[in-house]
N, C-alpha and C. Protein backbone atom coordinates (compact mmCIF):
# COMPACT_ATOMS: atom_id res chain seq x y z
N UNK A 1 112.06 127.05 80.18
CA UNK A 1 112.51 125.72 80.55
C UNK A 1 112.95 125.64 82.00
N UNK A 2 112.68 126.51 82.76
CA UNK A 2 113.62 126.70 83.75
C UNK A 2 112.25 125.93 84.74
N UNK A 3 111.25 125.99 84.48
CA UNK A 3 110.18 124.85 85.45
C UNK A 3 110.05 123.71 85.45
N UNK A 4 110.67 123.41 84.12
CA UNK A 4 111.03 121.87 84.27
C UNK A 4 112.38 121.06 84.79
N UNK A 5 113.10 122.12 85.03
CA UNK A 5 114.03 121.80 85.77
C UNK A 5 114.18 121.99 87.40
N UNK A 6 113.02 122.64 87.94
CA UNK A 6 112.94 122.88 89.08
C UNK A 6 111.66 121.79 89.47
N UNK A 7 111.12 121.13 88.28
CA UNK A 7 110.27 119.78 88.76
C UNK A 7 110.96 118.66 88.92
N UNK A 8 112.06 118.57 87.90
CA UNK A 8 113.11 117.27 88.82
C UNK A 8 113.83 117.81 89.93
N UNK A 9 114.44 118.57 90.29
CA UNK A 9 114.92 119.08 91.33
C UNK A 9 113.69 118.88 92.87
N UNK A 10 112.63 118.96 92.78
CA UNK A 10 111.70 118.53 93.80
C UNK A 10 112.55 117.06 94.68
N UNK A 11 111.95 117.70 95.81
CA UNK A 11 112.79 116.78 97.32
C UNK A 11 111.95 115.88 97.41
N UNK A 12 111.82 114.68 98.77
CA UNK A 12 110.58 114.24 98.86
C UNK A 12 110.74 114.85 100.48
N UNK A 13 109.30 115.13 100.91
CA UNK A 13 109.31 115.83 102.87
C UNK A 13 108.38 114.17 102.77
N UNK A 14 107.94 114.94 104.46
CA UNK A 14 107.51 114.42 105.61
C UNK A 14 107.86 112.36 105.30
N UNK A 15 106.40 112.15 105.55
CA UNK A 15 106.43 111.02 105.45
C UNK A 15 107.11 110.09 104.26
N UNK A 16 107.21 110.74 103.08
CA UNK A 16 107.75 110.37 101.59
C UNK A 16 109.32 110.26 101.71
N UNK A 17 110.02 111.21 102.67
CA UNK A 17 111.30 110.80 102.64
C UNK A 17 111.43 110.03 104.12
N UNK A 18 110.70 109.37 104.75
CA UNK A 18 111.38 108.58 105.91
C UNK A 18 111.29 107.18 105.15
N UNK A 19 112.59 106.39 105.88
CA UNK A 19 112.19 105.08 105.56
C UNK A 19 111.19 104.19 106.11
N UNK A 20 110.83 102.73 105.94
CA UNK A 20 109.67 102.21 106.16
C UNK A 20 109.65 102.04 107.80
N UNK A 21 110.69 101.59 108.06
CA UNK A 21 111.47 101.57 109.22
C UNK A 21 110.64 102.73 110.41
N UNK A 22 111.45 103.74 109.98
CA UNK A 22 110.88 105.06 110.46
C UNK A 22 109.75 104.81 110.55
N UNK A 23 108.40 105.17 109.09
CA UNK A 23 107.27 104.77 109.43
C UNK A 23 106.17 103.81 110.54
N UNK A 24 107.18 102.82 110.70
CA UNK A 24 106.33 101.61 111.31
C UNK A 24 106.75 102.11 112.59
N UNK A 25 107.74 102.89 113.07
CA UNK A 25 107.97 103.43 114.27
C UNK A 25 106.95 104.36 114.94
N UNK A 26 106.69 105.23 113.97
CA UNK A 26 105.94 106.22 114.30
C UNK A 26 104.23 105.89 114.60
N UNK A 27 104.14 105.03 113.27
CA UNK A 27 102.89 104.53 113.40
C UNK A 27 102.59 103.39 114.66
N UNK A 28 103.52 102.86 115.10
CA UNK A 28 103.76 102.07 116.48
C UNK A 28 103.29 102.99 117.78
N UNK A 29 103.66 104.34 117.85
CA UNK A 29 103.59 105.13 118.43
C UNK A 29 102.04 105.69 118.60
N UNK A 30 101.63 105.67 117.79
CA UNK A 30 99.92 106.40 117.78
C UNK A 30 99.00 105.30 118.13
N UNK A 31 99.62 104.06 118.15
CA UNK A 31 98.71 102.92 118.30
C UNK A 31 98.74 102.35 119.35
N UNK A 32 100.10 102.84 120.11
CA UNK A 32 99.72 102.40 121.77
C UNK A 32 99.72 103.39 122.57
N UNK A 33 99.48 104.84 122.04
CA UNK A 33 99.31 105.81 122.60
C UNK A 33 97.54 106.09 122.50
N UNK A 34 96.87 104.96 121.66
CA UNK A 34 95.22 105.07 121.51
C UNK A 34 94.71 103.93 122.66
N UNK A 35 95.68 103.05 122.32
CA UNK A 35 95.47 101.51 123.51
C UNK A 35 95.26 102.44 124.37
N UNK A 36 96.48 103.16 125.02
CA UNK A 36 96.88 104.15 126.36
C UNK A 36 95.70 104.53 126.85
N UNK A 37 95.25 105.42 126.02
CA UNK A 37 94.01 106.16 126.17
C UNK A 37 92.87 105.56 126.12
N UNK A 38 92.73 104.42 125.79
CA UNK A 38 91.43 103.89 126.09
C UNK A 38 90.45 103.52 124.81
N UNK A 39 91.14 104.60 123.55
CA UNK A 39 90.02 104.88 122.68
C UNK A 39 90.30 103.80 121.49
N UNK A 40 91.26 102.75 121.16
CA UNK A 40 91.90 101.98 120.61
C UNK A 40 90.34 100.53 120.38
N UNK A 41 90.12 100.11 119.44
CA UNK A 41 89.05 98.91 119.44
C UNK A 41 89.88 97.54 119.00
N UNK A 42 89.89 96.90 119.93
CA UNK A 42 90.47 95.59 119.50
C UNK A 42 89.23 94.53 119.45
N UNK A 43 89.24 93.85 118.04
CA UNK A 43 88.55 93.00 117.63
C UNK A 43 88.99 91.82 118.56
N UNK A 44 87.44 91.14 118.86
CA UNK A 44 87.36 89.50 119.00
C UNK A 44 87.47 88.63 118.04
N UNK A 45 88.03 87.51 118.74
CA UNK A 45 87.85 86.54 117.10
C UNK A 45 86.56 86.57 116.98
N UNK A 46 85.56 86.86 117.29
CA UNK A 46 84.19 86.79 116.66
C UNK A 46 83.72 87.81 116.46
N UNK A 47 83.74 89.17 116.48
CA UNK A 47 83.46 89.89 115.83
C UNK A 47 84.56 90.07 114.39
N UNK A 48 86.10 89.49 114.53
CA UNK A 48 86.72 89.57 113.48
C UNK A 48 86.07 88.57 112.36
N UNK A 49 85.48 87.49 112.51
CA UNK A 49 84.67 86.55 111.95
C UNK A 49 83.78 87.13 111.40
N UNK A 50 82.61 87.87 111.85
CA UNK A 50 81.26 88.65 111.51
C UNK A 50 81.99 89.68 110.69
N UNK A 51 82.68 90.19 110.91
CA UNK A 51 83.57 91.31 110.06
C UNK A 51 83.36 90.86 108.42
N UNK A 52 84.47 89.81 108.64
CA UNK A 52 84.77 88.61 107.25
C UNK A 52 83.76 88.26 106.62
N UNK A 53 83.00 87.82 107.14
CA UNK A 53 81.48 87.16 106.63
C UNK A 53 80.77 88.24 106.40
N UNK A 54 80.47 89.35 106.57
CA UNK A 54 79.82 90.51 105.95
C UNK A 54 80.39 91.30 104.97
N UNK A 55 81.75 91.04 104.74
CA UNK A 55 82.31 91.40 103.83
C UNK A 55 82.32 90.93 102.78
N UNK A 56 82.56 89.86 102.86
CA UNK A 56 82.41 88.76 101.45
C UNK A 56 80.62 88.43 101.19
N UNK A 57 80.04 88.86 101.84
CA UNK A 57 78.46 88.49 101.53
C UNK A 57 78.21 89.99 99.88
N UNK A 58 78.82 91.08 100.48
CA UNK A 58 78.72 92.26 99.48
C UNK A 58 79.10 91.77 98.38
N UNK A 59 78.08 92.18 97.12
CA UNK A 59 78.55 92.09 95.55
C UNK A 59 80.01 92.79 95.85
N UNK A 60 80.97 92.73 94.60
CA UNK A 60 82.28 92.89 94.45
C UNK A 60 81.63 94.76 93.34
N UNK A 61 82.33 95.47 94.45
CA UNK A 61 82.52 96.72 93.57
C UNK A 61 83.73 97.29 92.63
């Protein structure tokens, strides 16, 4: 019995124990550090349009 007591005892790491907060920080961070670099794709409203419309043209999987 002693493994099932060391399965509730389990922590949560990395990303599982930060709050959302935290998260959106970090993830803030990689996204203008891609802008930065150049390698970041920002949609037009018209390619965000063509996006939409090719999406919804696909049968529903």
């Amino acid at each position: 019995m002693e493994q099932s007591t060391s399965i509730q005892e389990r922590r949560l790491r990395g990303f599982a124990a930060m709050t959302p907060e935290k998260k959106r920080e970090i993830a803030g961070m990689g996204g203008r550090a891609a802008h930065a670099s150049g390698r970041a794709h920002q949609f037009s409203t018209e390619e965000a349009r063509a996006a939409g419309k090719k999406r919804h043209q696909r049968p529903a999987q």
